[in-house]
Protein backbone atom coordinates (compact mmCIF):
# COMPACT_ATOMS: atom_id res chain seq x y z
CA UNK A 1 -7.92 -30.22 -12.46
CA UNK A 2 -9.09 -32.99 -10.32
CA UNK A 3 -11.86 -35.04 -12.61
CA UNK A 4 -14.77 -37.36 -10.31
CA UNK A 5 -16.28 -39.89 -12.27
CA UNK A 6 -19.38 -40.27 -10.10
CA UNK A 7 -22.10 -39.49 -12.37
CA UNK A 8 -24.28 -37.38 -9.91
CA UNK A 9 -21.31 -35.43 -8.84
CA UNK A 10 -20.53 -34.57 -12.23
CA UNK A 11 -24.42 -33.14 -13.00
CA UNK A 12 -23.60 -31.13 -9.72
CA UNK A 13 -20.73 -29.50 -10.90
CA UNK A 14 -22.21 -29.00 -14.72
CA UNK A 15 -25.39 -27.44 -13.00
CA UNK A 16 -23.83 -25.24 -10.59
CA UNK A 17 -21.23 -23.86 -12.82
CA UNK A 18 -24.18 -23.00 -15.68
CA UNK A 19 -26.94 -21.48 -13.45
CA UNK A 20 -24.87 -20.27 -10.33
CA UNK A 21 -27.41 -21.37 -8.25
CA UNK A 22 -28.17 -22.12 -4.71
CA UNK A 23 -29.63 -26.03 -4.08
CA UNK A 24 -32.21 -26.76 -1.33
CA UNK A 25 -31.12 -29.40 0.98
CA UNK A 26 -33.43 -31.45 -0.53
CA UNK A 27 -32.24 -31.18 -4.37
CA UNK A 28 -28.70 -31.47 -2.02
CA UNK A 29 -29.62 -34.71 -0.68
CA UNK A 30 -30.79 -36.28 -3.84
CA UNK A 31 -27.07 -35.59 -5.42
CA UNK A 32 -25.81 -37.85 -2.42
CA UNK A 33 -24.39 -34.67 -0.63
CA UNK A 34 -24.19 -34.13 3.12
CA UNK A 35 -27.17 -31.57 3.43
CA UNK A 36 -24.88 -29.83 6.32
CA UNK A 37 -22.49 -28.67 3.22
CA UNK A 38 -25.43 -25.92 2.25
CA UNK A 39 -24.44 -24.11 5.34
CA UNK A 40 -20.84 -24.41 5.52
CA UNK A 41 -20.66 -23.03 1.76
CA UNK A 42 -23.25 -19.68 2.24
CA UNK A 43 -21.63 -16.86 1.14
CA UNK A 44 -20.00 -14.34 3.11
CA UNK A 45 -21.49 -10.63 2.62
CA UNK A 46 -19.51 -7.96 1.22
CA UNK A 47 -19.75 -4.57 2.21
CA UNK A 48 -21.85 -1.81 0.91
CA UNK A 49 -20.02 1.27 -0.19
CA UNK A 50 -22.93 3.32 -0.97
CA UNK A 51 -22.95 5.34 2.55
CA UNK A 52 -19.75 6.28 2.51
CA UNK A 53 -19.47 7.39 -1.18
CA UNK A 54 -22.43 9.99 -0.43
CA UNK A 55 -21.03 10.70 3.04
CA UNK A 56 -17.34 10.97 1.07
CA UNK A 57 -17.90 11.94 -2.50
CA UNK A 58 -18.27 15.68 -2.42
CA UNK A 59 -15.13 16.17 -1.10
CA UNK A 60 -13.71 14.95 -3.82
CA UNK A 61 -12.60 17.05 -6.48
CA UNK A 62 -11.57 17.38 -10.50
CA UNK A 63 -9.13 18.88 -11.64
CA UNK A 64 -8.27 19.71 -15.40
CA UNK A 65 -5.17 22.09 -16.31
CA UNK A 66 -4.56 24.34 -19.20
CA UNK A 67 -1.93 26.05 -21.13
CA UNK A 68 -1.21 28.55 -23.14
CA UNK A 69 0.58 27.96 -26.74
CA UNK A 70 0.88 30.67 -29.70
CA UNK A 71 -0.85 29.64 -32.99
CA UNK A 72 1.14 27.05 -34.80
CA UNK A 73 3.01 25.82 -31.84
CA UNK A 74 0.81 22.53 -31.40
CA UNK A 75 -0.24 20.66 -28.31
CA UNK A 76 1.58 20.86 -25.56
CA UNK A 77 3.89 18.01 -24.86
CA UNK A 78 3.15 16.03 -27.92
CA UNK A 79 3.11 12.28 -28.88
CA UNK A 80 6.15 10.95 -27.33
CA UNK A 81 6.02 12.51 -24.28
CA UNK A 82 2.28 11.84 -23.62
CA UNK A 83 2.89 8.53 -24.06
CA UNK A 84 5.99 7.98 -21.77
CA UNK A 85 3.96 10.24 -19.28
CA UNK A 86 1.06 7.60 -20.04
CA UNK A 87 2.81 4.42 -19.28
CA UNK A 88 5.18 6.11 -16.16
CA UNK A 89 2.21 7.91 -14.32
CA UNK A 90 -1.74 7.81 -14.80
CA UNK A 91 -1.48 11.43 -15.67
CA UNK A 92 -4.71 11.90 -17.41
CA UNK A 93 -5.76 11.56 -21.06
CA UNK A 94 -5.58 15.20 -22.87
CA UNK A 95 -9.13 16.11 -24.02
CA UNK A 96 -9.12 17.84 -27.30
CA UNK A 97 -9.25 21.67 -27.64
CA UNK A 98 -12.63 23.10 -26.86
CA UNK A 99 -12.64 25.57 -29.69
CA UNK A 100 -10.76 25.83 -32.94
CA UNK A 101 -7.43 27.74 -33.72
CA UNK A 102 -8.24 31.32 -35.09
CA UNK A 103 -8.42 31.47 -39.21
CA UNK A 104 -5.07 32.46 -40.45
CA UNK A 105 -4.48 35.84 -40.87
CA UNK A 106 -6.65 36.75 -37.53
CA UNK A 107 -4.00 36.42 -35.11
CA UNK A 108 -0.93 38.22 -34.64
CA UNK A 109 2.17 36.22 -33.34
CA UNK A 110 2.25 37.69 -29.96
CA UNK A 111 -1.41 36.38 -29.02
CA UNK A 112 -1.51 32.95 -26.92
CA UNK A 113 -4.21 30.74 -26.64
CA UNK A 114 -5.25 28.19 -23.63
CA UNK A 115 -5.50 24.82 -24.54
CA UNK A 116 -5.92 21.95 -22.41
CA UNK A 117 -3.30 19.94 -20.79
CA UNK A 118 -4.82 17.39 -19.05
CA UNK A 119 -7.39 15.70 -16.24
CA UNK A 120 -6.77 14.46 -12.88
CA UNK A 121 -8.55 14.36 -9.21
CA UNK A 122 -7.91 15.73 -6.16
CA UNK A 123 -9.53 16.40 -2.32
CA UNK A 124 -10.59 19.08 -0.20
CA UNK A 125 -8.59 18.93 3.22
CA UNK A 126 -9.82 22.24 4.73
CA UNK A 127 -13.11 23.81 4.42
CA UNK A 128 -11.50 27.09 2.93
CA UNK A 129 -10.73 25.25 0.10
CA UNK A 130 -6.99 23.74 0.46
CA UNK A 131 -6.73 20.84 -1.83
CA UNK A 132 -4.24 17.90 -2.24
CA UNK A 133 -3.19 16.41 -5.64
CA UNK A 134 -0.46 15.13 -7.20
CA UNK A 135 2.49 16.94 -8.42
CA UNK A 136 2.23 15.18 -11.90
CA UNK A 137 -0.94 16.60 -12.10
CA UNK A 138 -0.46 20.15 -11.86
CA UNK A 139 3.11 20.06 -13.53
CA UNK A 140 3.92 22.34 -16.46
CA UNK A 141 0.71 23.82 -16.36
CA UNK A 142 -0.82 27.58 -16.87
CA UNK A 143 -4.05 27.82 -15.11
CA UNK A 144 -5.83 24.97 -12.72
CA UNK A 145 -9.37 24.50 -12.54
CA UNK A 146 -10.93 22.83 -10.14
CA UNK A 147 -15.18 21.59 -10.06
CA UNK A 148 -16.94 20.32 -7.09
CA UNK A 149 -19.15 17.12 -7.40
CA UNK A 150 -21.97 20.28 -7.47
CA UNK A 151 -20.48 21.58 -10.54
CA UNK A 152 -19.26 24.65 -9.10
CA UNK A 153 -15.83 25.59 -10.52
CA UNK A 154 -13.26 27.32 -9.43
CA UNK A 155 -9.86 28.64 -10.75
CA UNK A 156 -7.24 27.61 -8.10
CA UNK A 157 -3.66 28.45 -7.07
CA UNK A 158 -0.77 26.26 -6.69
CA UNK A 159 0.79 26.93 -3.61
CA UNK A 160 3.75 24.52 -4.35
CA UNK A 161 4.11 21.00 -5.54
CA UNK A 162 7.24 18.68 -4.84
CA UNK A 163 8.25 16.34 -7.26
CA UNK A 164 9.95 13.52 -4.98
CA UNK A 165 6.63 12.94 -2.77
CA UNK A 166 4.20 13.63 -5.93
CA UNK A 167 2.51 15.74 -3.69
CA UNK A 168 0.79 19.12 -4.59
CA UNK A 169 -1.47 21.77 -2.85
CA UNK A 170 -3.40 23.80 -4.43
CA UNK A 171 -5.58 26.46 -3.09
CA UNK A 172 -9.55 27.51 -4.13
CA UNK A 173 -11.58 30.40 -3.37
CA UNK A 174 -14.16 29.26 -0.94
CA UNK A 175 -15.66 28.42 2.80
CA UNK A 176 -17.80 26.01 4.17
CA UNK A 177 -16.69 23.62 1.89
CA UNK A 178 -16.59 19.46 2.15
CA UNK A 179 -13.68 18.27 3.37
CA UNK A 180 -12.16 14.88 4.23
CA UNK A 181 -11.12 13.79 7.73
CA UNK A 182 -7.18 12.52 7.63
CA UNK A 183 -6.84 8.95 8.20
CA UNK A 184 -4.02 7.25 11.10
CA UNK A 185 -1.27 5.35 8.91
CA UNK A 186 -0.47 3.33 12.20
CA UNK A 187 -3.80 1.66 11.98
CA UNK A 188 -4.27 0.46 8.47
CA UNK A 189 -4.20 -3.41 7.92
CA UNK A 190 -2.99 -4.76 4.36
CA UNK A 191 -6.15 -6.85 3.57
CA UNK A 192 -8.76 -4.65 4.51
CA UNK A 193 -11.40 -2.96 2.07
CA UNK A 194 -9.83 0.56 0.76
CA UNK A 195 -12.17 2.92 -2.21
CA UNK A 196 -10.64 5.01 -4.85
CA UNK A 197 -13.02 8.04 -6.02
CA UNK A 198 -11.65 10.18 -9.17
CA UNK A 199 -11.88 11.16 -12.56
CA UNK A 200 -10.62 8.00 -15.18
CA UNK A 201 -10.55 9.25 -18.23
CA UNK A 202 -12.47 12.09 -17.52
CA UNK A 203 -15.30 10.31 -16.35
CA UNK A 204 -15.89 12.56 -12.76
CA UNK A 205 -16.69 10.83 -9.66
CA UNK A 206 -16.08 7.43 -10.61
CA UNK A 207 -15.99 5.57 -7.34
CA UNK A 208 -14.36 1.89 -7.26
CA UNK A 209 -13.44 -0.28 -4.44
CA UNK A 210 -10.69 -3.34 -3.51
CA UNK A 211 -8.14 -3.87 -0.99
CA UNK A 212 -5.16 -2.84 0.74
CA UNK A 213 -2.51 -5.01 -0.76
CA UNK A 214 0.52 -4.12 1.10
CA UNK A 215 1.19 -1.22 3.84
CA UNK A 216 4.61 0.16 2.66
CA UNK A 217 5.61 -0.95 -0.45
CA UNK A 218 9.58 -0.02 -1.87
CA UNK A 219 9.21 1.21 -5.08
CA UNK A 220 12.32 2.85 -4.98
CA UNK A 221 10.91 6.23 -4.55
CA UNK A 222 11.68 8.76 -1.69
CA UNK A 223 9.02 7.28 0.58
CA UNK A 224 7.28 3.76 0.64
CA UNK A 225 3.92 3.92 -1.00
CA UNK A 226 0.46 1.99 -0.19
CA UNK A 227 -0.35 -0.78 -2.65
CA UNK A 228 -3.52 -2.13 -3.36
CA UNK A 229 -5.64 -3.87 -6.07
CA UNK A 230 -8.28 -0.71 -6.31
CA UNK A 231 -8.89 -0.04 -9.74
CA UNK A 232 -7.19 3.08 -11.23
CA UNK A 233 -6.19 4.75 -14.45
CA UNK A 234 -5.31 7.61 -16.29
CA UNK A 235 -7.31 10.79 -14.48
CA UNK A 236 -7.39 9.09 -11.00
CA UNK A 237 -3.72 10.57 -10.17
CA UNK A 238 -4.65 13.08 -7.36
CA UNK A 239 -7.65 11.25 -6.02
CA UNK A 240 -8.22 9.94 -2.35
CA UNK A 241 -7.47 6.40 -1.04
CA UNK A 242 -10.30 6.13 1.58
CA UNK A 243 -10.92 3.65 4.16
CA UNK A 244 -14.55 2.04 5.87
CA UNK A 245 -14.07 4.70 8.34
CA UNK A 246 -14.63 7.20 5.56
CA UNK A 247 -10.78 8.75 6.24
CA UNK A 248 -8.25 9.21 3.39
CA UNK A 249 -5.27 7.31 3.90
CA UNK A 250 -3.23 7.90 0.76
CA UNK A 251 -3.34 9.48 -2.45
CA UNK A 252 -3.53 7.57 -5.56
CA UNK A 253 -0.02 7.97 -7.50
CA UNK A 254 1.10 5.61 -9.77
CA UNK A 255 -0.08 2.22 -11.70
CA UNK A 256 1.97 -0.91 -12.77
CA UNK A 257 1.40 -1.74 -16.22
CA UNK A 258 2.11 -3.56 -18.98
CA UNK A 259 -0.32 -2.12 -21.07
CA UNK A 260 -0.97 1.68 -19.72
CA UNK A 261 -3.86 0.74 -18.13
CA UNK A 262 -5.39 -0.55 -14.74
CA UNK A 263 -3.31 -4.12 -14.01
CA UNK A 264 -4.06 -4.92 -10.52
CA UNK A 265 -1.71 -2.76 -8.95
CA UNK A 266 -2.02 0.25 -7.88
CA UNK A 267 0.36 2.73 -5.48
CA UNK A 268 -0.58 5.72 -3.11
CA UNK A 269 1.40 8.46 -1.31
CA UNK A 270 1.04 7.59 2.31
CA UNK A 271 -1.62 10.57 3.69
CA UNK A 272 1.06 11.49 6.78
CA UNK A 273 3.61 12.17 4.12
CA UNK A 274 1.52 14.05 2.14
CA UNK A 275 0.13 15.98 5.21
CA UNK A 276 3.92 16.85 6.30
CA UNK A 277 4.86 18.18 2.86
CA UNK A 278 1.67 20.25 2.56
CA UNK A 279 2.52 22.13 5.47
CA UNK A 280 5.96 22.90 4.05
CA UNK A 281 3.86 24.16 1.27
CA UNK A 282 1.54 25.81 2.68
CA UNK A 283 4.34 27.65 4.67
CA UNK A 284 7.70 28.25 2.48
CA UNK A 285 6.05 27.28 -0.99
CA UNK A 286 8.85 24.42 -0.81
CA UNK A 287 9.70 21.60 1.22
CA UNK A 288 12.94 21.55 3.26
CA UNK A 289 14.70 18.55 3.66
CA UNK A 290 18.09 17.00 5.25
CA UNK A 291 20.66 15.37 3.57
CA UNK A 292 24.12 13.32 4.58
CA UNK A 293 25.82 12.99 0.99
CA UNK A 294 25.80 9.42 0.85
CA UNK A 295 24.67 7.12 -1.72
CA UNK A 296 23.77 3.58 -0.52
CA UNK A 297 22.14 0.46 -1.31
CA UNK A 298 20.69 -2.42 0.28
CA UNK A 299 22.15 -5.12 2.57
CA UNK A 300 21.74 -8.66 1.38
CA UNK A 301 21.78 -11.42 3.45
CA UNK A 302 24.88 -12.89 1.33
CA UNK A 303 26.52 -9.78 2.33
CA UNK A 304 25.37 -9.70 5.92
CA UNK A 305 26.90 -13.04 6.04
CA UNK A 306 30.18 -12.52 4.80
CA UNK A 307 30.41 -9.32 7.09
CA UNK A 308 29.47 -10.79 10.53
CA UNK A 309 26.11 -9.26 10.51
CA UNK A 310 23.51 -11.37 12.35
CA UNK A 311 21.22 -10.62 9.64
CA UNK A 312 20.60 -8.15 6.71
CA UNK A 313 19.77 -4.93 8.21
CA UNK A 314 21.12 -1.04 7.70
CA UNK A 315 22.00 0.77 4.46
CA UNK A 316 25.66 -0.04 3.09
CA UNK A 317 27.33 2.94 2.30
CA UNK A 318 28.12 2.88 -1.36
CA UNK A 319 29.70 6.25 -2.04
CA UNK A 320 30.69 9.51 0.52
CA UNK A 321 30.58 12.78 -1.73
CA UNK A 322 33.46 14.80 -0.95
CA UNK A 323 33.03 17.46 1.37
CA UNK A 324 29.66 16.29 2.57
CA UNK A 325 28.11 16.17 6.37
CA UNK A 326 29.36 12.20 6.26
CA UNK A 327 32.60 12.32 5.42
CA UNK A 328 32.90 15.20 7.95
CA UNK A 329 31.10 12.79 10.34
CA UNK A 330 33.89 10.08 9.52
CA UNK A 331 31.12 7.93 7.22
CA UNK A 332 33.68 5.85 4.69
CA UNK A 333 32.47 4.01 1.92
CA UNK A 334 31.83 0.12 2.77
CA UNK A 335 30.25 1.07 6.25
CA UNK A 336 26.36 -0.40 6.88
CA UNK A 337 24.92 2.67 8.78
CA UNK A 338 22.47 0.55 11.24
CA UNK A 339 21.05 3.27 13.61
CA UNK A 340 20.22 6.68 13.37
CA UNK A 341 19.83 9.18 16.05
CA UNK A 342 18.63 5.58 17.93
CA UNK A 343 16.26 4.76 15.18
CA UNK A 344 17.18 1.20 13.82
CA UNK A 345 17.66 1.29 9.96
CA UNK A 346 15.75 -2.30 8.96
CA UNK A 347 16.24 -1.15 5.25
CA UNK A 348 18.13 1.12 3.33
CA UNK A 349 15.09 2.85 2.32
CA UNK A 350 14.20 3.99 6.14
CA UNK A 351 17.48 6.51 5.89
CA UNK A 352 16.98 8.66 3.42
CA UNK A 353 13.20 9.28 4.73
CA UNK A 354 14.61 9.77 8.21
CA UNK A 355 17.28 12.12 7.46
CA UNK A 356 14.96 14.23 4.88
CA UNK A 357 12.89 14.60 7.94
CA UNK A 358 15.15 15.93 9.85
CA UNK A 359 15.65 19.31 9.92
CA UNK A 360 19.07 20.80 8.41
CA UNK A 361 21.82 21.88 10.89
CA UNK A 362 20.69 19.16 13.67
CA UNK A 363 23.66 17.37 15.31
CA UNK A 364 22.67 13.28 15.21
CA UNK A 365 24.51 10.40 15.43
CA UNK A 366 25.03 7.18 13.25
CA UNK A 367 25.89 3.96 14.58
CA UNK A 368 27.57 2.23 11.27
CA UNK A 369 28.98 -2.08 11.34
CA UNK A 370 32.74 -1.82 10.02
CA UNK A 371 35.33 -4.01 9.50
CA UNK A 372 32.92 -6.20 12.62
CA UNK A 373 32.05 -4.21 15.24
CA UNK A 374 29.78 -1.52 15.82
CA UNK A 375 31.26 2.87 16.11
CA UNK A 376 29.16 5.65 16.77
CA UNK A 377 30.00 9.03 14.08
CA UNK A 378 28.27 12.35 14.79
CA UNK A 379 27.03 14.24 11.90
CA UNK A 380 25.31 17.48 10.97
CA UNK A 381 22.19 17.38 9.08
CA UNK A 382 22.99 19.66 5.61
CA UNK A 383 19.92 20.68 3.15
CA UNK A 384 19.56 18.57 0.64
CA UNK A 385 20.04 20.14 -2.78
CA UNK A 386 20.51 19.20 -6.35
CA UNK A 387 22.62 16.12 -7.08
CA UNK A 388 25.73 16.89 -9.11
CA UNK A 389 26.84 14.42 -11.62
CA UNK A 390 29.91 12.60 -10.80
CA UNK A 391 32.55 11.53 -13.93
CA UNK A 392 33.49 8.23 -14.14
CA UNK A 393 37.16 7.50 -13.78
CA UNK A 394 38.20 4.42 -15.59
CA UNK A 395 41.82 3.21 -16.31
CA UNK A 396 43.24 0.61 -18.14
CA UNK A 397 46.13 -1.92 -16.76
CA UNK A 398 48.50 -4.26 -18.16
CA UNK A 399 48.21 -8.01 -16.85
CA UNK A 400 51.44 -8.87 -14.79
CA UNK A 401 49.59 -12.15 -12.79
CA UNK A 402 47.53 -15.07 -12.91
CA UNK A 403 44.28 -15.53 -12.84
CA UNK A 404 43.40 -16.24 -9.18
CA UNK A 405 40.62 -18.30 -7.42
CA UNK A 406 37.95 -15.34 -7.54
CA UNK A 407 38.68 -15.37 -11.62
CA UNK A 408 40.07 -12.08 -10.70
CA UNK A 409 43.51 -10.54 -11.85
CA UNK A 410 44.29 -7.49 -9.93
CA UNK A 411 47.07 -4.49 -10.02
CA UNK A 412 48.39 -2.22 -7.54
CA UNK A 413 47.35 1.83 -7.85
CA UNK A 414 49.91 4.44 -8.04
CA UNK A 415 50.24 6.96 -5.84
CA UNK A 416 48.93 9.44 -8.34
CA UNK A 417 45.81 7.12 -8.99
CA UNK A 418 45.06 7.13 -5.32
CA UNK A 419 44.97 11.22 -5.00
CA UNK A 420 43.30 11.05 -8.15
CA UNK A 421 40.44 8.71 -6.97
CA UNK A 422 41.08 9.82 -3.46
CA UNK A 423 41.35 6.18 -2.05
CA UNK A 424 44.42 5.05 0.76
CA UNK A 425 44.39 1.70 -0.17
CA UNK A 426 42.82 -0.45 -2.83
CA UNK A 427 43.42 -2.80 -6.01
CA UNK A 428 42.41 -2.58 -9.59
CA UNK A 429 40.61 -4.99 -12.14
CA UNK A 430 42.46 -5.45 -14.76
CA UNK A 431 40.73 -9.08 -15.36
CA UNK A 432 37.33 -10.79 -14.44
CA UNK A 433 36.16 -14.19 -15.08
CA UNK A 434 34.56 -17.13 -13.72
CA UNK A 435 32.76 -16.22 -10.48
CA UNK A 436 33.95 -12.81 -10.40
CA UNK A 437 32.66 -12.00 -13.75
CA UNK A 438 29.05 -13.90 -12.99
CA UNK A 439 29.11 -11.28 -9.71
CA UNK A 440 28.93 -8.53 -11.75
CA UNK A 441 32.80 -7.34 -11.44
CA UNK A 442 34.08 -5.65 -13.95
CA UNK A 443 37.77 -4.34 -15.33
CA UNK A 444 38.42 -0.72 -14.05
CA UNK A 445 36.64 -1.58 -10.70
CA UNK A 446 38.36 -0.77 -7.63
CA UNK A 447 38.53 -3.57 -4.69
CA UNK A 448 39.00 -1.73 -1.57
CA UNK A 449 38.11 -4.53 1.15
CA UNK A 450 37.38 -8.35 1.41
CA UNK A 451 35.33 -9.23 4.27
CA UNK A 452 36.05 -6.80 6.68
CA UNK A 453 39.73 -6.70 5.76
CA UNK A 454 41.25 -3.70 3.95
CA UNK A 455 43.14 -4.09 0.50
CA UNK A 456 46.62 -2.36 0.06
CA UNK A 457 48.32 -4.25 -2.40
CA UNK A 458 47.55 -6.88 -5.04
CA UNK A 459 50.01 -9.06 -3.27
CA UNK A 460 48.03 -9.15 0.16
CA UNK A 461 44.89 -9.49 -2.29
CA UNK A 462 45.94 -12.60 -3.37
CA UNK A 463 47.51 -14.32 -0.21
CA UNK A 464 43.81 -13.00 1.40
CA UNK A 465 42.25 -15.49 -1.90
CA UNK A 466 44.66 -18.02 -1.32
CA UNK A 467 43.21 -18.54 2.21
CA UNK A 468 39.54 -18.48 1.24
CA UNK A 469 37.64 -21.22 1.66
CA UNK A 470 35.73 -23.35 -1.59
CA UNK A 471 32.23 -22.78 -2.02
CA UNK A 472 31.78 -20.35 0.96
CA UNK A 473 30.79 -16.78 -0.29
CA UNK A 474 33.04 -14.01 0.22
CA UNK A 475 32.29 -10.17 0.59
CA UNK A 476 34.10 -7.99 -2.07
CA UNK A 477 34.45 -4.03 -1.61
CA UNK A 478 33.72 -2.63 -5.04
CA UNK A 479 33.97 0.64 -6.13
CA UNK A 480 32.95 1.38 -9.51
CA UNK A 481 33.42 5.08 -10.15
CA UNK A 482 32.20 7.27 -7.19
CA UNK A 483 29.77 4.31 -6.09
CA UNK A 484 30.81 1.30 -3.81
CA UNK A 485 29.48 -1.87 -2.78
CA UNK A 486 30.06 -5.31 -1.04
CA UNK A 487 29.41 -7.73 -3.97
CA UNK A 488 29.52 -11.47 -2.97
CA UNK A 489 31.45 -13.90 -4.88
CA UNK A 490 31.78 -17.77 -4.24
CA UNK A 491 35.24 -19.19 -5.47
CA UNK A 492 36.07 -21.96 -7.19
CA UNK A 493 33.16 -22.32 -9.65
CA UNK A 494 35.89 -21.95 -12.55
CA UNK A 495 35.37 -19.68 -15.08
């Protein structure tokens, strides 16, 4: 903190920081300030959210969910899981039970009773009472209610819900009824003013207000979400994002915290998503979505480097499942798939939301960057279904070499280890150290390429390291079980 000795500067400072308030020019002058610095310091206005909230609010809904337990069996979910559910979504707090269980020896083990489950939000997007939530939200749950900002309730119907968008629609009884107007994703602006209206805690309606933070954040999810600083917590899940225009534009998902509660930042399914799955819904019940059978992960600029790449763009292919649209297509493990069907692939995440979109049993074609240059495959869009779990295959090796520049010792594969790991070429660790090790590289992992060269034998491994230059990263094809990846490793660091 920079300190000023001069004594009327420091009264200034003492003044304004205590009272907060605004000096004449004359009080301005007397301190031995230019009176000009009143003006240059007034205080731009903020906007006024009150018109839009009552132009807004009643479209806004909340939405509470029961279920139904026999006597003795307890609240649903219980401690553990309501906390994990707490801290990994804004699910809502559970309210407690609005009447007692029966006395013993009143109820008869067949009899259920409906206890609640939780709170959450939600909007009206049609005026015969269609409404958009989250999929947390409604999850698990018996019956749905749903009350209007009027206090009119209803008892609503989930059409369908899909876990990978957090999206649900449910459906109410009703005409005439508020709705929302859907907002254009192609014009929103990080930085500009964004309100949240919902129930936190329970407490309906609650309207607060902040900014867009960034347009498509990564999270790691299926789809990018909207991030902004608007507070949020448990209840809001469900609720609209809306911007000064009064459209929604998201709604609000998930919360980084430390704590449980409302930390600054706050995510929201992008509204055009959620519009595209609710019509799915709507429709089939479910949502349909393409699939390639490839598992992939990003491209770093090390990586882009060591492969030629101009920069780090596409999604490197990190495993093919076997029998899948890709490997069909000709898609091997290693390749950085940077178009599709034309589209340019900037990050990994853009594939797996273009070819979801895409609807199963099109013909498209990847461009993919192997071994540097550029091929065109042709594949055909599958539906995507359940992942399968894949068993790790690990093998053990006896040490018949040194210790090479990478800190790697390596040993050829069998014939029967190929067919059983279904590789054509490829080396083994049987040692990692040094470099190698601080990569990540670990014994049992499979080095199928180096740069853009293929592996066949430990003995063209190591004339390959003999060659490589010190200091200057080099890009290692791992595979490590069914997953593979370029991992870059500078040499001669020692181990």
């Amino acid at each position: 903190m920079k300190i000023i000795s001069n004594t009327k500067h420091i009264l200034f400072v003492i003044l304004l920081g205590a009272t907060g308030a605004f000096f004449s020019p004359l009080a301005l002058n007397y301190l031995g300030l230019p009176i000009a610095t009143a003006h240059a310091a007034a205080p731009v206005g903020l906007p006024d959210f009150s018109d839009l909230v009552e132009r807004v609010g009643p479209a806004v809904v909340n939405i509470r969910t029961t279920e139904k337990v026999r006597p003795g069996q307890g609240m649903p979910g219980g401690d553990d899981e309501e906390m994990q559910e707490f801290f990994r979504r804004f699910f809502g707090v559970p309210i407690p039970p609005r009447q007692q269980p029966a006395p013993r020896g009143k109820t008869t083990p067949d009899q259920e009773e409906e206890v609640p489950r939780g709170v959450g939000s939600g909007f009206i997007i049609s005026a015969d009472g269609f409404v958009l939530t989250n999929a947390h939200v409604v999850e698990g749950a018996d019956d749905v209610y749903v009350t209007l900002t009027d206090k009119r309730e209803y008892k609503a119907k989930i059409i369908g819900a899909d876990k990978r968008t957090d999206v649900a629609l449910v459906k109410i009884e009703g005409s005439n009824l508020p709705r929302l107007t859907i907002g254009d994703l192609n014009r929103v602006r990080a930085g500009e003013w964004v309100i949240a209206i919902g129930s936190p805690f329970g407490l309906e309606n609650t309207v607060t207000a902040g900014i867009i933070s960034a347009k498509a954040r990564d999270t790691g999810d299926y789809l990018p979400l909207i991030q902004t600083d608007v507070a949020v917590n448990p209840g809001n899940s469900g609720g609209p994002l809306i911007n000064m225009r009064g459209e929604v534009i998201g709604i609000n998902s998930q919360i980084y915290s430390r704590s449980g509660g409302y930390m600054g930042i706050s995510f929201a399914v992008p509204i055009d998503e959620a519009i595209r799955v609710s019509e799915q819904l709507k429709t089939s019940g479910k949502v349909t979505r393409g699939r390639i059978g490839v598992q992939i992960g990003e491209v770093t600029r090390e990586v882009a480097e060591t492969l030629g790449l101009q920069r780090a763009q596409g999604a490197l292919v990190q495993r093919v499942e076997s029998g899948s649209p890709a490997e069909k297509g000709g898609v091997q493990p290693g390749d950085i798939i940077l178009k599709f069907n034309g589209t340019q692939i900037e990050k990994s995440s853009d594939l797996p939301r273009l070819v979801g979109n895409t609807k199963p049993g099109t013909k498209t074609n990847l461009t993919v960057w192997r071994k540097g240059a550029t091929r065109d495959l042709s594949v055909t869009i599958a539906e995507m279904e359940v992942d399968k779990p894949v068993a790790k295959a690990e093998k053990k090796f006896k040490p018949d070499q040194p210790v090479n520049i990478l800190g790697l010792v390596v040993n050829d594969l069998t014939a029967a280890q190929k067919k059983e790991l279904k590789v054509e070429n490829g080396v083994v660790v049987e040692v990692a150290e040094g470099a190698a090790a601080r990569a990540g590289i670990r014994p049992g992992d499979l080095i199928l390429r180096i740069n853009n060269t293929d592996v066949t034998d430990s003995k063209q491994f190591n004339a390959l390291v003999s060659k490589l230059e010190a200091k200057r990263s080099v890009g290692l094809l791992v595979r490590r079980g069914e997953s593979s990846q370029f991992v870059p490793v500078k040499p001669g660091n020692g181990p």
